[in-house]
C-alpha atoms as a PDB file:
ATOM      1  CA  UNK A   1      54.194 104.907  82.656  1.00  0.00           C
ATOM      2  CA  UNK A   2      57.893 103.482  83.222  1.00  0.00           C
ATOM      3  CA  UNK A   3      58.617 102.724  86.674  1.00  0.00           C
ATOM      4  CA  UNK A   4      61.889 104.665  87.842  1.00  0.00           C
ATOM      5  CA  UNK A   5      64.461 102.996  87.953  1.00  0.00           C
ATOM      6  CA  UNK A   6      66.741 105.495  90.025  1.00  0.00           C
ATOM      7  CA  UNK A   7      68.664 104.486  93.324  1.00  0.00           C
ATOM      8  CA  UNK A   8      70.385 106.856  95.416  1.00  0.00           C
ATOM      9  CA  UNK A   9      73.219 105.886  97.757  1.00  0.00           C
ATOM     10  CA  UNK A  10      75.321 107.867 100.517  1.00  0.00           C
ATOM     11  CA  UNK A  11      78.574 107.939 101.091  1.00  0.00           C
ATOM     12  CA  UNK A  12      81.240 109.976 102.394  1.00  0.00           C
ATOM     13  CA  UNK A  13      82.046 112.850 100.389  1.00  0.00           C
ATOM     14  CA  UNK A  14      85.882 113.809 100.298  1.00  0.00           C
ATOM     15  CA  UNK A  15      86.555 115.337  96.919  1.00  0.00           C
ATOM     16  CA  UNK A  16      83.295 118.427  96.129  1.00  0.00           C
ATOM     17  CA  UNK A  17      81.857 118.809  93.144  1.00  0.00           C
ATOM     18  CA  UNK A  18      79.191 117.133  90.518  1.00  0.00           C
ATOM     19  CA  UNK A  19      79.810 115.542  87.758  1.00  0.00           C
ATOM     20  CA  UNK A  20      76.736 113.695  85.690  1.00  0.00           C
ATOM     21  CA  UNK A  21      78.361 111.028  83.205  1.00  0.00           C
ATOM     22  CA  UNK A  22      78.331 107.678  82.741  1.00  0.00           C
ATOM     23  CA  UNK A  23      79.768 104.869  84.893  1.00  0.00           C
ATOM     24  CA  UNK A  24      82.975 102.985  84.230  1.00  0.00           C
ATOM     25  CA  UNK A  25      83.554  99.900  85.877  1.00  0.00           C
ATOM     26  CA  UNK A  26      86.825  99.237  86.854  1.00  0.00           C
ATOM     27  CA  UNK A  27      87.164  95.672  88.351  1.00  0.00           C
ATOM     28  CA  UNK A  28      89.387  94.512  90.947  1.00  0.00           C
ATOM     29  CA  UNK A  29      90.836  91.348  91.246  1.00  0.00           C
ATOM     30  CA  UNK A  30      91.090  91.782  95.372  1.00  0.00           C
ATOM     31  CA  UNK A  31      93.596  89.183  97.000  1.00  0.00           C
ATOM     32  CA  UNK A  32      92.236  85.851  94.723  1.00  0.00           C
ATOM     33  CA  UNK A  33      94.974  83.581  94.394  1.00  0.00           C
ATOM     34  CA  UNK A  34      95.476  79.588  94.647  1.00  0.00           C
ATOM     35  CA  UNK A  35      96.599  78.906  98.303  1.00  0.00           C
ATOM     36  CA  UNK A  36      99.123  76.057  98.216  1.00  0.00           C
ATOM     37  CA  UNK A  37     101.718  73.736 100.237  1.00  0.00           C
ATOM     38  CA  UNK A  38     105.175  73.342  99.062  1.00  0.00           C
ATOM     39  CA  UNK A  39     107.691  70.900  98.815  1.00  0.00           C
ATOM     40  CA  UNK A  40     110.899  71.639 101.256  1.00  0.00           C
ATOM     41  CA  UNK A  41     113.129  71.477  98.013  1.00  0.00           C
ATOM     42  CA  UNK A  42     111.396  74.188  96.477  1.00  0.00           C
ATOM     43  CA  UNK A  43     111.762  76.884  99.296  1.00  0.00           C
ATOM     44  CA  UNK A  44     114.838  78.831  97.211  1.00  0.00           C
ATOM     45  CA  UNK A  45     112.577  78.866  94.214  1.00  0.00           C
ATOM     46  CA  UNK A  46     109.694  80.292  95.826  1.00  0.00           C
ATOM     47  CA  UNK A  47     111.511  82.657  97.569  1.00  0.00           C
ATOM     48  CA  UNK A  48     113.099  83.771  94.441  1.00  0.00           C
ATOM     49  CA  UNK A  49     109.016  84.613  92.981  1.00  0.00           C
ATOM     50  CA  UNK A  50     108.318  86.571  95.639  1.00  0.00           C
ATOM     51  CA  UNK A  51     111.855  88.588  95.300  1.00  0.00           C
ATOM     52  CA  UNK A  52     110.747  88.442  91.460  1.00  0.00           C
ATOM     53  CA  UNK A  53     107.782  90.017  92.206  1.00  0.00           C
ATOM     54  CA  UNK A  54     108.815  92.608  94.392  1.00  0.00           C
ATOM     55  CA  UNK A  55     111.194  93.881  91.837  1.00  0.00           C
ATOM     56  CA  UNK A  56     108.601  94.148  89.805  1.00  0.00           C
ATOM     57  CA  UNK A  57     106.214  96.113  91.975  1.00  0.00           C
ATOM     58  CA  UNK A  58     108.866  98.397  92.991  1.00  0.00           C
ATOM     59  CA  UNK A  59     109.686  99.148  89.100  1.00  0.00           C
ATOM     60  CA  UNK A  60     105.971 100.006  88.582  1.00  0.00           C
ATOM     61  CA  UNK A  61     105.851 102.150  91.064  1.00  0.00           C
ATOM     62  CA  UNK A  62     109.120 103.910  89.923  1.00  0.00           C
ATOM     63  CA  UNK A  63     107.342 103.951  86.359  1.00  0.00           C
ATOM     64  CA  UNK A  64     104.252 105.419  87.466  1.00  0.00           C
ATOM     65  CA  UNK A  65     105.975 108.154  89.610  1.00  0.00           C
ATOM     66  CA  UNK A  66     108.289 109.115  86.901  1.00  0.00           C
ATOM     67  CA  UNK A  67     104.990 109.952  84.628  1.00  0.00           C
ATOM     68  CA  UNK A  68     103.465 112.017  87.407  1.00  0.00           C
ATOM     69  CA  UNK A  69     106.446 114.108  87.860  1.00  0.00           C
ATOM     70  CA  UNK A  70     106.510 114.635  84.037  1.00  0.00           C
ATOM     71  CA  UNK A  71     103.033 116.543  84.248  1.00  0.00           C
ATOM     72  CA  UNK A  72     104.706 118.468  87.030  1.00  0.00           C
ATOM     73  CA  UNK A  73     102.424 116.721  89.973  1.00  0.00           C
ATOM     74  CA  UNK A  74     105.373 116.638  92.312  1.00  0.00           C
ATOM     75  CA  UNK A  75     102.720 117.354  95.554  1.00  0.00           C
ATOM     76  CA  UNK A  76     101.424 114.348  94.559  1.00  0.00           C
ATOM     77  CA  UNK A  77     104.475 112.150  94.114  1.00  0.00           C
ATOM     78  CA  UNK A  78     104.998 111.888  97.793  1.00  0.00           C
ATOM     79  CA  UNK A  79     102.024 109.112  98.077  1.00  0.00           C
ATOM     80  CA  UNK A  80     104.173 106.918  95.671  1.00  0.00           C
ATOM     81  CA  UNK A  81     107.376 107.156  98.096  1.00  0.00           C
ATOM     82  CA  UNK A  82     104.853 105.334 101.036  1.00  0.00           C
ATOM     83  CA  UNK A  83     104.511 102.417  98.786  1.00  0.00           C
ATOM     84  CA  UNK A  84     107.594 102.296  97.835  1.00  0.00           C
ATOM     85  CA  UNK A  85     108.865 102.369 101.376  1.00  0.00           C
ATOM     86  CA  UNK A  86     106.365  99.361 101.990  1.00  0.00           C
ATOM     87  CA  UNK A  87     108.010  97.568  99.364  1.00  0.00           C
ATOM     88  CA  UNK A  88     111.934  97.803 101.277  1.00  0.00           C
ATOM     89  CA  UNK A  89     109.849  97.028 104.456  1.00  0.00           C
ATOM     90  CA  UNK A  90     111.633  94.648 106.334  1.00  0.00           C
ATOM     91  CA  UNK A  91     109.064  93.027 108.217  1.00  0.00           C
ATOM     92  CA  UNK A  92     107.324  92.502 105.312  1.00  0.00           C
ATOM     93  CA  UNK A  93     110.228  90.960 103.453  1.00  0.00           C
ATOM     94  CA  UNK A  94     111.677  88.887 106.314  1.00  0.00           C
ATOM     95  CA  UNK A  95     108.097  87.926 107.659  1.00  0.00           C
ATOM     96  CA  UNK A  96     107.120  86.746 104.367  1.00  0.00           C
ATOM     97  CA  UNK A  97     110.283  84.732 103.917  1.00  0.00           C
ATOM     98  CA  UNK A  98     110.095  82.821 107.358  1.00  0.00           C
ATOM     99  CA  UNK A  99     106.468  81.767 106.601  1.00  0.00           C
ATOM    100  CA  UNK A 100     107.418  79.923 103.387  1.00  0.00           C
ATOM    101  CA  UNK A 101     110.289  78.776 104.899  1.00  0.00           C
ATOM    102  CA  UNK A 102     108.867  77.532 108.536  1.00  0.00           C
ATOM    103  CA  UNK A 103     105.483  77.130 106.704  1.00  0.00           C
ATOM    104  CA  UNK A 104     106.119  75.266 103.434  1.00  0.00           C
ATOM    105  CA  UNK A 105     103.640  77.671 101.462  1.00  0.00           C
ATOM    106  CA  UNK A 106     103.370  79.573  98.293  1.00  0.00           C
ATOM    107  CA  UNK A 107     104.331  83.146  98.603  1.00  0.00           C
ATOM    108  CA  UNK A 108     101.045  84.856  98.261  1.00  0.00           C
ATOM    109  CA  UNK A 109      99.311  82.444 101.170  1.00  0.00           C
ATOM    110  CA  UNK A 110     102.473  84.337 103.479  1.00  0.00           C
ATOM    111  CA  UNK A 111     101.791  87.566 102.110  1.00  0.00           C
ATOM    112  CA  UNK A 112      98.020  86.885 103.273  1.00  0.00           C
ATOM    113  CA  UNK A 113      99.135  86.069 106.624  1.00  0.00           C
ATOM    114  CA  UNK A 114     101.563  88.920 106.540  1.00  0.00           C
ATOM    115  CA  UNK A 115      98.258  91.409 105.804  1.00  0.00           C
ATOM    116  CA  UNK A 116      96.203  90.164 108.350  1.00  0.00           C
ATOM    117  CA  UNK A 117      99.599  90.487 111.097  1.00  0.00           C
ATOM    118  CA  UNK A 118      99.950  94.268 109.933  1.00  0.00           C
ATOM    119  CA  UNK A 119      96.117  94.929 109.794  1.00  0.00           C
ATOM    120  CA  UNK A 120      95.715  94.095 113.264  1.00  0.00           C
ATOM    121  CA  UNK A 121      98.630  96.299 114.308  1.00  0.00           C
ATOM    122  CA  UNK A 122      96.987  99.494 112.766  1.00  0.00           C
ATOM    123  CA  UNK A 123      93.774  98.543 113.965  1.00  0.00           C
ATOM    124  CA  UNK A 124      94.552  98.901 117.554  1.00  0.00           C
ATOM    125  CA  UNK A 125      96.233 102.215 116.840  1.00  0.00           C
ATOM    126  CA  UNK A 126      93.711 105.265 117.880  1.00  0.00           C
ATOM    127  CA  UNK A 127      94.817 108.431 115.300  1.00  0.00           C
ATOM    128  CA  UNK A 128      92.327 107.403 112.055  1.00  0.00           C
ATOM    129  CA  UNK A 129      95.275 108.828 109.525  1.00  0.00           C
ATOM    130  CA  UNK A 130      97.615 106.434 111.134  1.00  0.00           C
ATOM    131  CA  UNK A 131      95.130 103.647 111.272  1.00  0.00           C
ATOM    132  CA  UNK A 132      94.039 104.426 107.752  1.00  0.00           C
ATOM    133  CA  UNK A 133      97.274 103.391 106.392  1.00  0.00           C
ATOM    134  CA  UNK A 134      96.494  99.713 106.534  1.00  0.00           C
ATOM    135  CA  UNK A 135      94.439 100.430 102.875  1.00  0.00           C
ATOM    136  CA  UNK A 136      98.198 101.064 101.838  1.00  0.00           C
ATOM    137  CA  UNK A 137      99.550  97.901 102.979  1.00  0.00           C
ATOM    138  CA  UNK A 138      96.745  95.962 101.352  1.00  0.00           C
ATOM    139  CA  UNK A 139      97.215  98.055  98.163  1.00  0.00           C
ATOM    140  CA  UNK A 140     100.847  97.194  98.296  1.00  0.00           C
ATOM    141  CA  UNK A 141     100.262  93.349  99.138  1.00  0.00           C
ATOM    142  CA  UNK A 142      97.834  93.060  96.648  1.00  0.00           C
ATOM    143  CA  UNK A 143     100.384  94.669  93.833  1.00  0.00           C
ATOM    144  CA  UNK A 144     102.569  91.774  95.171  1.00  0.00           C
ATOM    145  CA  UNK A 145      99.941  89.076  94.544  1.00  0.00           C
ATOM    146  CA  UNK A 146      98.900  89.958  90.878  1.00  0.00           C
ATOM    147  CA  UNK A 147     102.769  90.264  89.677  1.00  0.00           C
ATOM    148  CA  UNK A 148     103.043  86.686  91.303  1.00  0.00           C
ATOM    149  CA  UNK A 149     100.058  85.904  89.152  1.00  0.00           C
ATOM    150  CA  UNK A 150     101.630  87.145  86.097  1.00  0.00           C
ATOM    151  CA  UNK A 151      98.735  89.523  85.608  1.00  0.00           C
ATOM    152  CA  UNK A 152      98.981  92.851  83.995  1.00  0.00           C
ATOM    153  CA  UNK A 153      98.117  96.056  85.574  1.00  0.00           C
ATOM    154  CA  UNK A 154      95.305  98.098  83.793  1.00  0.00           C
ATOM    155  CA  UNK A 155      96.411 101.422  83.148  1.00  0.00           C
ATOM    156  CA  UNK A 156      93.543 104.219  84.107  1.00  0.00           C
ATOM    157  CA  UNK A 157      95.432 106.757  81.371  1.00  0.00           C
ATOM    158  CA  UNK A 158      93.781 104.557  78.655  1.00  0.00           C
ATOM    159  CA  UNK A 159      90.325 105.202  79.971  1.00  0.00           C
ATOM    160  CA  UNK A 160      89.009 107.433  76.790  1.00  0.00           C
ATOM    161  CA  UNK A 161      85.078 108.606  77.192  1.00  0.00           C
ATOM    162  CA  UNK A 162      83.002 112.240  78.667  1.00  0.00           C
ATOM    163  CA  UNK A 163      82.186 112.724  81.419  1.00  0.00           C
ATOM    164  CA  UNK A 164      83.095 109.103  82.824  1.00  0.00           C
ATOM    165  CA  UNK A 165      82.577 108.336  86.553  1.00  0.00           C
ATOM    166  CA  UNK A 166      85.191 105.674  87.753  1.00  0.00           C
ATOM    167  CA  UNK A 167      83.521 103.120  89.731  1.00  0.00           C
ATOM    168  CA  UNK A 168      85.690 100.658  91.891  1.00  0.00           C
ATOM    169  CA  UNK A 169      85.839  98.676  95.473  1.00  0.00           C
ATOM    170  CA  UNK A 170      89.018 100.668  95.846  1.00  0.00           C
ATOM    171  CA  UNK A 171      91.634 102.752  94.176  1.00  0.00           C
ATOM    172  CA  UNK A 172      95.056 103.031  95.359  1.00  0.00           C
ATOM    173  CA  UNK A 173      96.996 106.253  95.278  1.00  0.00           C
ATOM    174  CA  UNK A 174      98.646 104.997  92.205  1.00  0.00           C
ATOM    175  CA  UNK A 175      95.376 104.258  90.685  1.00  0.00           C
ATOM    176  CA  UNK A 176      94.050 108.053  91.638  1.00  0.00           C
ATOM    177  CA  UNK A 177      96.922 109.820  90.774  1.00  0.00           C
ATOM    178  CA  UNK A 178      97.102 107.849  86.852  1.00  0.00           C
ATOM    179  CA  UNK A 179      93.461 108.731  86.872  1.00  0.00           C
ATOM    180  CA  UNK A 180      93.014 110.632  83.038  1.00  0.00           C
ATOM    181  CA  UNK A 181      91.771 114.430  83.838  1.00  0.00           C
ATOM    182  CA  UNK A 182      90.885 114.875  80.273  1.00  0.00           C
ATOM    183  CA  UNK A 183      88.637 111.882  80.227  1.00  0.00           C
ATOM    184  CA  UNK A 184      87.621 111.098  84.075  1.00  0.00           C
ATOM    185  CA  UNK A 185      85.380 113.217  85.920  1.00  0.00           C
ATOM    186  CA  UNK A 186      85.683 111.660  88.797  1.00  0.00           C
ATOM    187  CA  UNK A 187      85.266 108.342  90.878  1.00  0.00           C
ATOM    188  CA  UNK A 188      83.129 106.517  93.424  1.00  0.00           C
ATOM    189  CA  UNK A 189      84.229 103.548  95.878  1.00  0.00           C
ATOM    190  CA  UNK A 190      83.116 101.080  98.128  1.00  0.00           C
ATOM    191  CA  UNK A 191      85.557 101.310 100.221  1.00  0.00           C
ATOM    192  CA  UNK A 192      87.691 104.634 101.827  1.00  0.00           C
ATOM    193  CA  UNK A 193      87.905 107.109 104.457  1.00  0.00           C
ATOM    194  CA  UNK A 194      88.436 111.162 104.682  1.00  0.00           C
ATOM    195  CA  UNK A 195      91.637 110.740 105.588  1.00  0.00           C
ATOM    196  CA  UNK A 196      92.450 107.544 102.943  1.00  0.00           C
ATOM    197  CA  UNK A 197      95.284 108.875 100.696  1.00  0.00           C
ATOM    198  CA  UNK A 198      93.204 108.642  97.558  1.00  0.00           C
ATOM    199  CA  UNK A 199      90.626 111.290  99.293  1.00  0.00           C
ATOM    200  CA  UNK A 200      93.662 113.340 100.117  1.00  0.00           C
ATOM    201  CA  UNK A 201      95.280 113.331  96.276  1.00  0.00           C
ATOM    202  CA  UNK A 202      91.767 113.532  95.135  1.00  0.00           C
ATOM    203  CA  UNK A 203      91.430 117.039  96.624  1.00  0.00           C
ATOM    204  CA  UNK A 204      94.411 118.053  95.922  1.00  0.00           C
ATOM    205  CA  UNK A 205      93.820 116.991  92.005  1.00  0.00           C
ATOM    206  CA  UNK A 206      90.514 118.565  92.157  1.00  0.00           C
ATOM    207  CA  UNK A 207      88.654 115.094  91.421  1.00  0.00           C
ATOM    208  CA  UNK A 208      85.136 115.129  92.672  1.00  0.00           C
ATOM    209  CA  UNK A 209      85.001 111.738  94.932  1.00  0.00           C
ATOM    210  CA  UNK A 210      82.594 109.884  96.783  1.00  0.00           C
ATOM    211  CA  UNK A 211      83.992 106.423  99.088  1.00  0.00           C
ATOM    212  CA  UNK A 212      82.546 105.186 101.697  1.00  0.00           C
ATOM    213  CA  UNK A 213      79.599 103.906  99.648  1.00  0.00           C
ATOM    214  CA  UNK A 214      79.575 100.187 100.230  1.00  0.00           C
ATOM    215  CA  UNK A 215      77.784  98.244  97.846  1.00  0.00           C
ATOM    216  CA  UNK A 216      78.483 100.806  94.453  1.00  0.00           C
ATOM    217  CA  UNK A 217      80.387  97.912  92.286  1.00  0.00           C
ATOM    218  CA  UNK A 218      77.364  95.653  93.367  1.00  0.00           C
ATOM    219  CA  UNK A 219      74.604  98.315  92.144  1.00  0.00           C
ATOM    220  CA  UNK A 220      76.304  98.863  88.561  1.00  0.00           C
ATOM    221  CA  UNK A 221      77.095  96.932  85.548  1.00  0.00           C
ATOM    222  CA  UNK A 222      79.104  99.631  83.585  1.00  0.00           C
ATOM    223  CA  UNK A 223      77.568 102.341  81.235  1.00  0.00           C
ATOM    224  CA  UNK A 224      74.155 103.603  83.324  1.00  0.00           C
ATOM    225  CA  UNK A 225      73.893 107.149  83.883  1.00  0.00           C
ATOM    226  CA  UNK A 226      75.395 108.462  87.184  1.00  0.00           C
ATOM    227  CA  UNK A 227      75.270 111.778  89.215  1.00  0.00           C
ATOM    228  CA  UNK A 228      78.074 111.769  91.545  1.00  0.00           C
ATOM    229  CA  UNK A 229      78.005 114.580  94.097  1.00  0.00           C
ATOM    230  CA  UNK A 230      80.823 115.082  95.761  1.00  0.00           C
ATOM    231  CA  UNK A 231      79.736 117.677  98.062  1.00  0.00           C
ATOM    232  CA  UNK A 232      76.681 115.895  99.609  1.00  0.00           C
ATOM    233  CA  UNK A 233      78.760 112.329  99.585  1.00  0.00           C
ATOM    234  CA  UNK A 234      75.947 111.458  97.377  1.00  0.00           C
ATOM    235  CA  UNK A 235      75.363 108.939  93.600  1.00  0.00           C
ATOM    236  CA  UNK A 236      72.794 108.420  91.960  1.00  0.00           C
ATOM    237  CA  UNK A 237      72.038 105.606  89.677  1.00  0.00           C
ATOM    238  CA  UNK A 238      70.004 106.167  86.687  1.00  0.00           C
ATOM    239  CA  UNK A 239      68.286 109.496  87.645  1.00  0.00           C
ATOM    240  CA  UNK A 240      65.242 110.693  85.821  1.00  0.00           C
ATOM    241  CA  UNK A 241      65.252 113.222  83.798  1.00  0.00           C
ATOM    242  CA  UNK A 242      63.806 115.776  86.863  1.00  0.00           C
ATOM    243  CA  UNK A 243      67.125 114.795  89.125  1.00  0.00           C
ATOM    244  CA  UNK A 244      68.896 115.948  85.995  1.00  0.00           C
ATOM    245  CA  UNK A 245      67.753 118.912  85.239  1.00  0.00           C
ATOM    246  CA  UNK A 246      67.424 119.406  89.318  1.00  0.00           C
ATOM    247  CA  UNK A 247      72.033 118.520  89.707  1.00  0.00           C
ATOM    248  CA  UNK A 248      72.139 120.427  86.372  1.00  0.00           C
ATOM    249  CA  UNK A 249      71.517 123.716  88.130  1.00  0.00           C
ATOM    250  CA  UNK A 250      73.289 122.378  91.473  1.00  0.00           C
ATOM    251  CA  UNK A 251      76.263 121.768  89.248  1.00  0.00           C
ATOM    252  CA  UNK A 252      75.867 125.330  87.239  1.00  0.00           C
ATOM    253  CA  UNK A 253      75.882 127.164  90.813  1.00  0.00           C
ATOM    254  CA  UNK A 254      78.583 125.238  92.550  1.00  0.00           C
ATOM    255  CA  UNK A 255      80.537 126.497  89.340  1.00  0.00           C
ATOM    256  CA  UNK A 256      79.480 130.075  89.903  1.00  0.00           C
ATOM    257  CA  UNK A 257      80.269 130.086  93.705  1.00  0.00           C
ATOM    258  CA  UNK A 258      83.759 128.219  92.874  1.00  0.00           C
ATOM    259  CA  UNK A 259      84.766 131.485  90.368  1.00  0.00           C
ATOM    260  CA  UNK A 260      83.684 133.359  92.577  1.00  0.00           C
ATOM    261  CA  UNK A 261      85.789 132.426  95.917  1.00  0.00           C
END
């Protein structure tokens, strides 16, 4: 008899629902980059890659926005107006620019320094929503960082499969928001919190969500089978055929009581 392979693992539930599909990995590039000193004579032109990038951010963000407003999310749009305010930030602009300049290094080293400066800040602060707002800040850093890179974004719209569970380390607002309804049942993270803007468009969208779960990118590969209970802050991995049949009936029920309210 085949040993079972299934693995359970809690999280933090801030989206309900169940969804059984299959898992998509979506991989995330984090804050990689090549750290590196630069010649005083080349201060203007790195400055001018960091402006560079910045314009670029700020016209994804515009571009991602504008779609959501087509499908008449306008609720939604205001999480897109926070990181676009981070992206006129001043301190972030001016902070970054004296480190390359007092410094001598590459714009994303500064921006790194720049993160860790703000991250602090929140993290002294008491109120978990405000605190919580450092995941925008890195979300909005790391934009920065892959446009220096040249690298393209990955658009979540082109996700096409059933029933398809969106595994990441993290999604930002953006991200959630872009996520395809047609084709995404919903999403599991390493990282969040309740109060996380992602959990908070994620209700509103109606997404089932689990975050919270630590080590979910590290326990998946990308096409197992995945129960994702929103509810219960719950996933399982590669569930026999019994916890099927057993979230089957859950999921058939939670339907029922959700016509019913």
């Amino acid at each position: 008899m085949e040993r079972s392979r299934e693995r359970r693992i809690k999280g933090l539930g801030v989206s309900p629902g169940i969804v059984i599909g299959r898992v998509f990995r979506l991989e995330s590039g984090g804050l990689s980059y090549s750290a590196r000193r630069i010649p005083h004579t080349l201060i203007p032109l790195e400055i001018q890659r960091f402006h560079n990038a910045l314009k670029r951010s700020r016209e994804e963000i515009a571009e991602v926005k504008e779609r959501i407003l087509a499908r008449g999310l306008h609720q939604q749009a205001y999480i897109l107006e926070v990181h676009q305010q981070l992206l006129e930030d001043r301190m972030l602009i001016e902070e970054t620019e004296k480190l390359i300049k007092e410094k001598l290094i590459n714009a994303e080293w500064a921006l790194e320094i720049v993160l860790k400066k703000i991250t602090e800040v929140f993290e002294g602060i008491n109120e978990e929503y405000i605190r919580e707002r450092k995941g925008d800040i890195k979300q909005v850093i790391q934009r920065l960082i892959k446009n220096l890179a040249g690298e393209a974004s990955y658009e979540l719209e082109e996700v096409e499969a059933e029933e398809v569970v969106v595994v990441a380390h993290d999604l930002s607002p953006a991200e959630t928001i872009q996520l395809n309804l047609k084709e995404v049942a919903g999403f599991a993270t390493d990282a969040g919190g309740w109060t996380s803007h992602t959990a908070i468009v994620a209700r509103s969208l109606a997404i089932p969500a689990v975050v919270a779960l630590g080590e979910i990118t590290a326990s998946t590969q990308g096409g197992e089978r995945i129960i994702l209970d929103g509810t219960e802050g719950l996933v399982v991995i590669e569930p026999t055929e019994a916890t099927v049949r057993e979230y089957e009936l859950k999921k058939q029920r939670y339907k029922y009581v959700e016509r019913e309210l």
